[in-house]
C-alpha atoms as a PDB file:
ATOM      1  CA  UNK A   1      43.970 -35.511 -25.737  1.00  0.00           C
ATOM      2  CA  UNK A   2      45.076 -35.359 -22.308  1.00  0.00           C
ATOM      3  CA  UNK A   3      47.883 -33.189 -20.571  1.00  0.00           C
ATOM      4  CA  UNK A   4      51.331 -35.028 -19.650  1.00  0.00           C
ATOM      5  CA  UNK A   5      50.277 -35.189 -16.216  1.00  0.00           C
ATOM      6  CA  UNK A   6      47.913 -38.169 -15.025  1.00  0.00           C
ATOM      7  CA  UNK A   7      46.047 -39.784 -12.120  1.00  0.00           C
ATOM      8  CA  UNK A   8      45.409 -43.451 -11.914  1.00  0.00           C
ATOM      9  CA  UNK A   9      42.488 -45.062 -10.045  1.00  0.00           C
ATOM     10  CA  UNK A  10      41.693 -48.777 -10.579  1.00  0.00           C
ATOM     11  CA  UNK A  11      37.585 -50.002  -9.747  1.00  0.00           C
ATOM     12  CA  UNK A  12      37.956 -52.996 -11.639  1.00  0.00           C
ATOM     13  CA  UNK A  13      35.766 -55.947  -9.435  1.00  0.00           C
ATOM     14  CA  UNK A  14      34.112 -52.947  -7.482  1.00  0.00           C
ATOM     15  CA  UNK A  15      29.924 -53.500  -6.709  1.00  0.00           C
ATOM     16  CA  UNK A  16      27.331 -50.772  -7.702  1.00  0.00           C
ATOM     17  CA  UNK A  17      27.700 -47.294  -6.682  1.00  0.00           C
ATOM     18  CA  UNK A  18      31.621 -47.677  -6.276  1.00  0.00           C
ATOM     19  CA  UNK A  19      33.422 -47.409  -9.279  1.00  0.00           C
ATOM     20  CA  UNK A  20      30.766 -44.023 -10.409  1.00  0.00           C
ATOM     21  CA  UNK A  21      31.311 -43.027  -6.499  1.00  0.00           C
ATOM     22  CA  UNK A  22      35.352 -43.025  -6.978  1.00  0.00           C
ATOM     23  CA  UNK A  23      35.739 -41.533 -10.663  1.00  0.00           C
ATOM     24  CA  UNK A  24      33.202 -38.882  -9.398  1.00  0.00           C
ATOM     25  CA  UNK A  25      35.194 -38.186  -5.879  1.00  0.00           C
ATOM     26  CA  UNK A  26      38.762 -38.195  -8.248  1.00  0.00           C
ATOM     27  CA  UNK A  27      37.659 -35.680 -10.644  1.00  0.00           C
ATOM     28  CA  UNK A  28      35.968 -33.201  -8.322  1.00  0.00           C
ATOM     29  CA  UNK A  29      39.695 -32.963  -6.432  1.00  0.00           C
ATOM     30  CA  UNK A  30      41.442 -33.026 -10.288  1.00  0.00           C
ATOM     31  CA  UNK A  31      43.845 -30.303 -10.877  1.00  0.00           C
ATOM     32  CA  UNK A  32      43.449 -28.543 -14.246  1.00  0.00           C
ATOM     33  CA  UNK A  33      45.472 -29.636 -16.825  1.00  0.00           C
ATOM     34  CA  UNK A  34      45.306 -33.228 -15.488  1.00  0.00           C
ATOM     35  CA  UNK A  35      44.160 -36.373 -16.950  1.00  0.00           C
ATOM     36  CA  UNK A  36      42.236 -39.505 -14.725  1.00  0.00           C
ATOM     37  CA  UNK A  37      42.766 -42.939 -16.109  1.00  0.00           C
ATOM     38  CA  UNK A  38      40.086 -45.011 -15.087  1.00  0.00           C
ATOM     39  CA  UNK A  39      40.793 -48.791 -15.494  1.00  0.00           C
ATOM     40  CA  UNK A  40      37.023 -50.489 -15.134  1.00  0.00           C
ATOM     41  CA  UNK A  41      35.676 -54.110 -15.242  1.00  0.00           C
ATOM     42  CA  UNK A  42      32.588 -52.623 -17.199  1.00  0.00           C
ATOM     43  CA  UNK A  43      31.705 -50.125 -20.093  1.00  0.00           C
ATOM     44  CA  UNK A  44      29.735 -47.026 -17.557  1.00  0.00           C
ATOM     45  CA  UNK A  45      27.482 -45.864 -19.570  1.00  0.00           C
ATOM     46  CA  UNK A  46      25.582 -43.772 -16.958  1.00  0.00           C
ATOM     47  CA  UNK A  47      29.204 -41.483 -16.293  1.00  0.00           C
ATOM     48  CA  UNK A  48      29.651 -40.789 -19.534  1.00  0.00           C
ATOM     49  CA  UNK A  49      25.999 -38.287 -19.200  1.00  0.00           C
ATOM     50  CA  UNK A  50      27.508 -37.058 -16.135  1.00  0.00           C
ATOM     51  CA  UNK A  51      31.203 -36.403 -17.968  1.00  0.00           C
ATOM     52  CA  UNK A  52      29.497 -34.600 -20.554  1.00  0.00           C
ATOM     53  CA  UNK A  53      27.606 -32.238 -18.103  1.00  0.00           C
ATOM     54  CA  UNK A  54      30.726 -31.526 -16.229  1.00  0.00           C
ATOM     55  CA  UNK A  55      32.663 -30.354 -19.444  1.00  0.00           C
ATOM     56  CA  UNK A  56      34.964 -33.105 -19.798  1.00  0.00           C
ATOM     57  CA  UNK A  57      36.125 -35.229 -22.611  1.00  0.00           C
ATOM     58  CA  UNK A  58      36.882 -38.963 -22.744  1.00  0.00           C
ATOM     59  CA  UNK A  59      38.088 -42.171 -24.424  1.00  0.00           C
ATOM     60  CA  UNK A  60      37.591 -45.384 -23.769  1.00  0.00           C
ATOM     61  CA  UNK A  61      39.136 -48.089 -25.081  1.00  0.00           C
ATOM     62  CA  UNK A  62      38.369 -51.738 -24.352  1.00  0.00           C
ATOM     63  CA  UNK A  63      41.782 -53.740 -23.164  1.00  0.00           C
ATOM     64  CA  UNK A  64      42.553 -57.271 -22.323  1.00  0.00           C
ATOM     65  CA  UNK A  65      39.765 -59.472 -20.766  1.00  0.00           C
ATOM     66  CA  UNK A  66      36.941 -56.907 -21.268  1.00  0.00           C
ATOM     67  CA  UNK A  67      37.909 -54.494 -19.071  1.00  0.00           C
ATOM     68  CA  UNK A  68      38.436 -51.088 -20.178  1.00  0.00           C
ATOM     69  CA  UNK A  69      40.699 -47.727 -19.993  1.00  0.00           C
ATOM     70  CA  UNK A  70      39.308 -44.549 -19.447  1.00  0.00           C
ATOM     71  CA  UNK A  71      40.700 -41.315 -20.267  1.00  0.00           C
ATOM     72  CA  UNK A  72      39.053 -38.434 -18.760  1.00  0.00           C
ATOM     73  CA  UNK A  73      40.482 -34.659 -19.238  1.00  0.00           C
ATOM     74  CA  UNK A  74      39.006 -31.084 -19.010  1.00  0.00           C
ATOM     75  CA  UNK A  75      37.529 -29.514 -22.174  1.00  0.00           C
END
């Protein structure tokens, strides 16, 4: 799904609005053809509205002690 190339932010342990704040900050300064990985204490249900509007794709996958990976790319 995503291009070779990849960005990394972790917001695990992060209060309300930081984690949307940082994902939303990282992808408006993503180059095309890159990929953010999101690692996240929570499943954010209220970015994956705004990911759709915005044209991207994801998967998430739930990893060790509930936390989860998110892979965010352009359409």
């Amino acid at each position: 799904m995503c291009a070779s190339k990849t960005q990394e932010i972790d917001v695990r342990g992060l209060p309300p609005p930081e984690p949307f704040e940082l994902i939303i900050n990282a992808l408006q300064t993503l180059p095309v053809g890159e990929c953010l990985h999101v690692h996240i204490h929570r499943e954010p249900y209220p970015l994956y509205e705004v990911l759709l509007d915005g044209g991207f794709l994801w998967h998430t996958t739930k990893i060790e002690d509930n936390n989860f990976l998110i892979r965010i790319c352009y359409s």
